[in-house]
C-alpha atoms as a PDB file:
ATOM      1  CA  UNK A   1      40.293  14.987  -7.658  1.00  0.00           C
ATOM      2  CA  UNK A   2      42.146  17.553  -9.668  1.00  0.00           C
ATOM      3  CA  UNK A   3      39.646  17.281 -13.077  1.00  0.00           C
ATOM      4  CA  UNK A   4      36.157  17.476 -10.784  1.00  0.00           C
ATOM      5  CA  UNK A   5      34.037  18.869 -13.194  1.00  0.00           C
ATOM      6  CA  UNK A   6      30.573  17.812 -11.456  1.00  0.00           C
ATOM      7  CA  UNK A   7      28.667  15.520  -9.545  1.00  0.00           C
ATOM      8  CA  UNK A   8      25.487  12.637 -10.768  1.00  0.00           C
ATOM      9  CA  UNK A   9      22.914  12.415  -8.454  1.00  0.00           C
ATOM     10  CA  UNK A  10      21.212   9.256  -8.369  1.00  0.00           C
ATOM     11  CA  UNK A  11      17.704   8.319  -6.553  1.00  0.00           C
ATOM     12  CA  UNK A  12      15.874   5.208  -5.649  1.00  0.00           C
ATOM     13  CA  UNK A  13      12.670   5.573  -3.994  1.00  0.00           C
ATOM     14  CA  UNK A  14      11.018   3.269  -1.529  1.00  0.00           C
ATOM     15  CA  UNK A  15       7.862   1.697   0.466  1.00  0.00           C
ATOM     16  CA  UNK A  16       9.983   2.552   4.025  1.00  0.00           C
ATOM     17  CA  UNK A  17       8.055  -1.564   4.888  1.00  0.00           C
ATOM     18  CA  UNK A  18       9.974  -3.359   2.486  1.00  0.00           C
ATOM     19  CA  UNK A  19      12.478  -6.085   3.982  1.00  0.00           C
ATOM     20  CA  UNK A  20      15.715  -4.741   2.177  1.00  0.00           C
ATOM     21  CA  UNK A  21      15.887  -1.459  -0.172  1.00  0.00           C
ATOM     22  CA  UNK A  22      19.590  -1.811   0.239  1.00  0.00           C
ATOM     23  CA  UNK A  23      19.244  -4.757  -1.928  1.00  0.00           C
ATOM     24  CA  UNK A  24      18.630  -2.895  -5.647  1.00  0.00           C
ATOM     25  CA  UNK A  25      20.859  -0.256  -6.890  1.00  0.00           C
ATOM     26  CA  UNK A  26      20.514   3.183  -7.277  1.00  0.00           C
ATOM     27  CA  UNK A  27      20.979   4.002 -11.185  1.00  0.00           C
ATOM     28  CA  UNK A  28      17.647   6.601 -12.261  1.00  0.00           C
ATOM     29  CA  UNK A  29      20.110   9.997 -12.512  1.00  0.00           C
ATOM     30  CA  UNK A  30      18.357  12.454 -11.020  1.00  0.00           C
ATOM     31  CA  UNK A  31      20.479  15.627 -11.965  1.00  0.00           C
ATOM     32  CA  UNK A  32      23.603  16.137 -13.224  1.00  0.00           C
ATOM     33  CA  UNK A  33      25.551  19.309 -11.181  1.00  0.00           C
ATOM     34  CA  UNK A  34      28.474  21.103 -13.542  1.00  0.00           C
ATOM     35  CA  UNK A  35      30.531  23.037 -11.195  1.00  0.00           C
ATOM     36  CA  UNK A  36      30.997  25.506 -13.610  1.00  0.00           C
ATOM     37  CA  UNK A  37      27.173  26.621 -13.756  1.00  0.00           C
ATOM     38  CA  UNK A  38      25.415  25.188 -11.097  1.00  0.00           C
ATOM     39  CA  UNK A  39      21.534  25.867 -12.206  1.00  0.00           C
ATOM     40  CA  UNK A  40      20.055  23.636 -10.013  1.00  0.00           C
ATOM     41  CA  UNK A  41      22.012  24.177  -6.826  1.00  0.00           C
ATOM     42  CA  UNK A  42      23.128  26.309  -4.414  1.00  0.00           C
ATOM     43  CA  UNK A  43      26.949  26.800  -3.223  1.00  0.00           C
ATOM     44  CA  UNK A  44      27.522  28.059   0.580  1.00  0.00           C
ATOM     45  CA  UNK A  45      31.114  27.780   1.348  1.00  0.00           C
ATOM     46  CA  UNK A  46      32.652  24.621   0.290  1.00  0.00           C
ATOM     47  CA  UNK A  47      29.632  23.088   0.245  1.00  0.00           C
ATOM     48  CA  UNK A  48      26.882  22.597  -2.590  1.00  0.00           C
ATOM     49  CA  UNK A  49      22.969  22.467  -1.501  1.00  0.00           C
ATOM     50  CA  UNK A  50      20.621  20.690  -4.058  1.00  0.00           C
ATOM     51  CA  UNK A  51      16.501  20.267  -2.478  1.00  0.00           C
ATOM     52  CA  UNK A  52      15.171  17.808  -4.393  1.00  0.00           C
ATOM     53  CA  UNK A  53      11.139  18.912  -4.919  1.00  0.00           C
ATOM     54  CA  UNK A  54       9.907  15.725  -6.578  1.00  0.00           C
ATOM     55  CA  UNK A  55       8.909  13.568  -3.202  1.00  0.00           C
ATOM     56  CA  UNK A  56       6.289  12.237  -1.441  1.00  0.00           C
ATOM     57  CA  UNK A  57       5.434  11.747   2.505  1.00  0.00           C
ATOM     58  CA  UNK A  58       5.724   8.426   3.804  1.00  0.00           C
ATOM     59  CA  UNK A  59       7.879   7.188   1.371  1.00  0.00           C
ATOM     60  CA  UNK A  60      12.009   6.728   1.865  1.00  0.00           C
ATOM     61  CA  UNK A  61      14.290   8.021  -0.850  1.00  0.00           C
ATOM     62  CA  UNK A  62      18.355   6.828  -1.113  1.00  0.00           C
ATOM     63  CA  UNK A  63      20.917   8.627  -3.272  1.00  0.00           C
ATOM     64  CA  UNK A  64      23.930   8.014  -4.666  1.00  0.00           C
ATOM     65  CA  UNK A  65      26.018  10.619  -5.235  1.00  0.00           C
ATOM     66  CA  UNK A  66      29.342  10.162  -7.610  1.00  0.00           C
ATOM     67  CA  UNK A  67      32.006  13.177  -8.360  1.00  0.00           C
ATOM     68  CA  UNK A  68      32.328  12.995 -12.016  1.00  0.00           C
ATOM     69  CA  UNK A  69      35.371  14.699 -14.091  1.00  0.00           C
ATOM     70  CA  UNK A  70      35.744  16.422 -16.925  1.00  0.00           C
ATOM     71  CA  UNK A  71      36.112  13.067 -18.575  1.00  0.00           C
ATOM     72  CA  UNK A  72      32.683  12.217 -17.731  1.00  0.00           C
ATOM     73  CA  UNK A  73      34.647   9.380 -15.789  1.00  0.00           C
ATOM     74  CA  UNK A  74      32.768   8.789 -12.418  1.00  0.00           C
ATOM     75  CA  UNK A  75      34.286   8.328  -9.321  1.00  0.00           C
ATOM     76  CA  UNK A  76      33.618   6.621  -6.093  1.00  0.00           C
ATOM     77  CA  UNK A  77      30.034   6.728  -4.682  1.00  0.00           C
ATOM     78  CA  UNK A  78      28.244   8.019  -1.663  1.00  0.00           C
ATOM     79  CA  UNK A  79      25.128   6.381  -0.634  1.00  0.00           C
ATOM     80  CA  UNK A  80      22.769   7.957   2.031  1.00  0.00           C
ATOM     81  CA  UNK A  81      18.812   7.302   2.610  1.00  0.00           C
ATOM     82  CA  UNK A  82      16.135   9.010   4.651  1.00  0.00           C
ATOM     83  CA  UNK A  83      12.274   8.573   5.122  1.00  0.00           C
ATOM     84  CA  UNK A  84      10.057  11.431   4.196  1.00  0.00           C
ATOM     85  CA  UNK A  85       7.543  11.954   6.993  1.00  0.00           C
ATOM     86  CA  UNK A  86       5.017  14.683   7.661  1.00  0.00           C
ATOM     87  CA  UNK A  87       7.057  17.573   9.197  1.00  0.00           C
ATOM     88  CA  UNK A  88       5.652  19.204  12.525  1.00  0.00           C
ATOM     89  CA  UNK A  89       3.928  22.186  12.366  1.00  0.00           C
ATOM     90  CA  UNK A  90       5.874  25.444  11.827  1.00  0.00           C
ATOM     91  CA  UNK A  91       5.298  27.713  14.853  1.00  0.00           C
ATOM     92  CA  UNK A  92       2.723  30.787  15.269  1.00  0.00           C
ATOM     93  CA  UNK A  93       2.316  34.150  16.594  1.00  0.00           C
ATOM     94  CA  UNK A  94       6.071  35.098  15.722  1.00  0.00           C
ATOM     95  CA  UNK A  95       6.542  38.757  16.624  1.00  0.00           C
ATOM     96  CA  UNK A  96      10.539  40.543  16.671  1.00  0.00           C
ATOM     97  CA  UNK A  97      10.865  43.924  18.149  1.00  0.00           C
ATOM     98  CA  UNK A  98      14.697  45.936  17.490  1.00  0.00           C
ATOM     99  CA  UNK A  99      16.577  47.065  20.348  1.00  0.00           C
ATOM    100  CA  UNK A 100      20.161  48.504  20.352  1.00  0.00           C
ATOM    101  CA  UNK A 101      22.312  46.370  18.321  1.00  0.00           C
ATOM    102  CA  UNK A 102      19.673  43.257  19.079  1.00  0.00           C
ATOM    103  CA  UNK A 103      16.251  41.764  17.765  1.00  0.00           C
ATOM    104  CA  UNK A 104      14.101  39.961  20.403  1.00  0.00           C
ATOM    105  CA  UNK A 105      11.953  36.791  18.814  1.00  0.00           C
ATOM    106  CA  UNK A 106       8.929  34.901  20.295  1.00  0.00           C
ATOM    107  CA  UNK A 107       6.663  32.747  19.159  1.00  0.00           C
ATOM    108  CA  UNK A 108       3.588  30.417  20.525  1.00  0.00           C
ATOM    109  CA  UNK A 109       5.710  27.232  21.331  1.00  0.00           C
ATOM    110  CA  UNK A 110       4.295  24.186  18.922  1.00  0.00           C
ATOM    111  CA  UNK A 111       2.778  20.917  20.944  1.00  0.00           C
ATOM    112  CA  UNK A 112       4.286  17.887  19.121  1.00  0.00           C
ATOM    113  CA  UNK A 113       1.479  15.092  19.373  1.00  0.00           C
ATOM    114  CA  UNK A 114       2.230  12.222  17.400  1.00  0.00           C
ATOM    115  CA  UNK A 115       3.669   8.814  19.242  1.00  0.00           C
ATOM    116  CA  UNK A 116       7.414   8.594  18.846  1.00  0.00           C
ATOM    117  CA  UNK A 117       7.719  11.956  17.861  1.00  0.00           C
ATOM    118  CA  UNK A 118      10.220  14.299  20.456  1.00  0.00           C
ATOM    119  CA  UNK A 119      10.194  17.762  20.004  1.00  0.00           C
ATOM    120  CA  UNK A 120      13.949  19.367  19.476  1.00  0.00           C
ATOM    121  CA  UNK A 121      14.094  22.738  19.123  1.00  0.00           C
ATOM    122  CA  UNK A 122      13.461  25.898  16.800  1.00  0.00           C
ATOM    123  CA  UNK A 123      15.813  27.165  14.188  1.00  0.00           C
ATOM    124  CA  UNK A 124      15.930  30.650  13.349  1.00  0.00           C
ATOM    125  CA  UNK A 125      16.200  32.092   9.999  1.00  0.00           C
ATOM    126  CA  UNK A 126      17.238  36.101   9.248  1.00  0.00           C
ATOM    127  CA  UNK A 127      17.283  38.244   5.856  1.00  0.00           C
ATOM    128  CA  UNK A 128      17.768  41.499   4.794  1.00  0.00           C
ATOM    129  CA  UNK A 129      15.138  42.663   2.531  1.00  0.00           C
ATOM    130  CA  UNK A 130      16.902  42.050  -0.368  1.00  0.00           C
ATOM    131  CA  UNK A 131      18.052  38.683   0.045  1.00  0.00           C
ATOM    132  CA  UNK A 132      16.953  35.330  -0.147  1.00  0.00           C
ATOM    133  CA  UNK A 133      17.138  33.044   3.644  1.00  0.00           C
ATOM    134  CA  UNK A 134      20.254  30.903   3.367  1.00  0.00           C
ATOM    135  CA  UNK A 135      19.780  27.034   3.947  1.00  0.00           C
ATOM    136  CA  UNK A 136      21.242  27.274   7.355  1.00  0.00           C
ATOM    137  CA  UNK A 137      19.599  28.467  10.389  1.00  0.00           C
ATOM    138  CA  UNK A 138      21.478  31.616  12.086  1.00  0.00           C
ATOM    139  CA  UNK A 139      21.617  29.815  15.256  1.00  0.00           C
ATOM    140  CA  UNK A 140      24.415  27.131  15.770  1.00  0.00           C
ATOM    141  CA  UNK A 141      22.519  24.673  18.065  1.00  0.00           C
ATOM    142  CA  UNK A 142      19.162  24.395  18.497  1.00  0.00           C
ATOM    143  CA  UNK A 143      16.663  26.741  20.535  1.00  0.00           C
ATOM    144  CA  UNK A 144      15.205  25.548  23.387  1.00  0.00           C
ATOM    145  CA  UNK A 145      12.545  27.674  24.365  1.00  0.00           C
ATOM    146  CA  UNK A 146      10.374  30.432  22.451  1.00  0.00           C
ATOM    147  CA  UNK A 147      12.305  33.168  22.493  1.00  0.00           C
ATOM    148  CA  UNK A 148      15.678  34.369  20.495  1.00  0.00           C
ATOM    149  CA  UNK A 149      17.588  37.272  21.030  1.00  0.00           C
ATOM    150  CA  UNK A 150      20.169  37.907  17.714  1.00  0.00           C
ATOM    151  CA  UNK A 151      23.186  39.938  18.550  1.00  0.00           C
ATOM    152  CA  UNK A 152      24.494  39.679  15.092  1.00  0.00           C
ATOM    153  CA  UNK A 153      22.773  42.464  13.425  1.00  0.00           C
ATOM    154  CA  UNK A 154      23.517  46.026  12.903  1.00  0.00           C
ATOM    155  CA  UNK A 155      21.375  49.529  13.858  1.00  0.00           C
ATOM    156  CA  UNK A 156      19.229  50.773  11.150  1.00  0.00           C
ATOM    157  CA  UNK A 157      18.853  47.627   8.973  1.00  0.00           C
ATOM    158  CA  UNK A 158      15.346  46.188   8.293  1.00  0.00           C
ATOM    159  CA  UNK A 159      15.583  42.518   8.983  1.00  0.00           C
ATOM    160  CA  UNK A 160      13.645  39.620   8.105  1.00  0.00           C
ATOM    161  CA  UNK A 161      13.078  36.625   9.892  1.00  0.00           C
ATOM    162  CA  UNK A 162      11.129  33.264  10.362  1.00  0.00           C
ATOM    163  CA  UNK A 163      11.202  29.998  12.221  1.00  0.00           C
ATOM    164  CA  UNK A 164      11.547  26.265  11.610  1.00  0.00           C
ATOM    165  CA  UNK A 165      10.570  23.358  14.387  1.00  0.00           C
ATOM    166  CA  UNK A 166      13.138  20.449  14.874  1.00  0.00           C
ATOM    167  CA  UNK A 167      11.471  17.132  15.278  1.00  0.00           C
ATOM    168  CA  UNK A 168      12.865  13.868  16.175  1.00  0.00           C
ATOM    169  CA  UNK A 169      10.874  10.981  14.496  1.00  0.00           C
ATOM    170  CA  UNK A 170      12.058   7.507  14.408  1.00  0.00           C
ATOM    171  CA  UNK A 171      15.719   8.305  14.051  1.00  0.00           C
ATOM    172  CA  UNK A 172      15.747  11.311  11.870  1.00  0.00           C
ATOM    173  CA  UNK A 173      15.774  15.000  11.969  1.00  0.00           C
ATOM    174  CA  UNK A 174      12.419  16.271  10.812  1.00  0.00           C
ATOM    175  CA  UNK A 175      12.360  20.147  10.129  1.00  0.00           C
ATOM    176  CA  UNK A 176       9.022  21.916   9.872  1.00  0.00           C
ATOM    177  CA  UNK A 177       7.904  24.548   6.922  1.00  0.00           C
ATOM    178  CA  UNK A 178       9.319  28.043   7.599  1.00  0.00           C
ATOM    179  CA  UNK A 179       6.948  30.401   9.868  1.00  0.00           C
ATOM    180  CA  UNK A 180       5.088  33.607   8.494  1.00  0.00           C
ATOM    181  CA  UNK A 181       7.841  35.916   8.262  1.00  0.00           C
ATOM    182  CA  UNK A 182       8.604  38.988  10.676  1.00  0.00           C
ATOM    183  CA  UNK A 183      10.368  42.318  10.299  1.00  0.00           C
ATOM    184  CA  UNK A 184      12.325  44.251  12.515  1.00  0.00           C
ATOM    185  CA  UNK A 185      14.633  47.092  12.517  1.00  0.00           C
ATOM    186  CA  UNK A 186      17.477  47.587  15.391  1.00  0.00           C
ATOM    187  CA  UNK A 187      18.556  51.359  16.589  1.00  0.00           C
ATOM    188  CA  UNK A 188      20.650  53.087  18.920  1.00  0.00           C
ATOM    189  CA  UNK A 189      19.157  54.175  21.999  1.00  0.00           C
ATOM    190  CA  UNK A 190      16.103  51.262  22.723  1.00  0.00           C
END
């Protein structure tokens, strides 16, 4: 689209029981996003991240989302749908300590209980003081076990950093709240 001025996000919520949600259509707007002056979202790349506050556990959620142009004139739609359930437990007891040109992470592995839920991974989150964490973890795949060792940093910078579990429940990715945050600071010579 060479006029994309925005996109309308549409949302339909639903009892995750009923026989067919597909079967209504998804018209209550639930933000408009102007490219220009994107208030309520966040770009990262090419890519535009809107978290939608205004949910409830065990209920499902599908949204339509239409690229609109400067013509108001809406274009084709993309439909996707998820079910809000509890998310694990974030973990505990995270401690970093700086090294040379490396932070070391651990934390008290969490103990996923309920039926049908399989625990993942861990996704690790990093700041500088002055910044806000990004939507993305810093790791590219998952983390097995409790422990993380980040090469990407630099000596004398105070870091920030804090942990998500990765559930599987049902068929969806299920990310837990982030972890108290930690601080460490890398130097030459450790």
């Amino acid at each position: 689209m060479t006029d994309l001025a925005g996109f309308n996000i549409y949302r339909l919520d639903f009892d995750p029981a009923e026989e067919c949600p597909e079967c209504r259509e998804i018209n209550d707007l639930l933000v408009r996003l102007d490219l220009a002056y994107l208030q309520q979202a966040r770009r990262l790349g090419e890519r535009i991240y809107l978290r939608d506050d205004q949910v409830a556990l065990d209920l499902g959620y599908r949204y339509r989302i239409a690229a609109v142009t400067d013509k108001e004139r809406e274009g084709a739609s993309a439909v996707t749908a998820l079910v809000l359930y509890q998310p694990p437990a974030a973990p505990t007891q995270l401690s970093a300590q700086g090294f040379d040109r490396m932070v070391r992470l651990r934390w008290a592995p969490i103990q996923e209980r309920r039926q049908g839920a399989e625990l993942l991974g861990y996704s690790i989150y990093r700041r500088t003081a002055e910044t806000a964490f990004g939507p993305l973890p810093v790791n590219t795949s998952l983390v097995s076990e409790a422990v993380y060792e980040d090469y990407e940093v630099e000596n004398d910078t105070r870091y920030e950093y804090a942990v998500r579990s990765v559930v599987r429940i049902a068929e969806q990715i299920v990310q837990s709240p982030l972890s108290p945050v930690v601080e460490a600071e890398p130097h030459s010579g450790r």
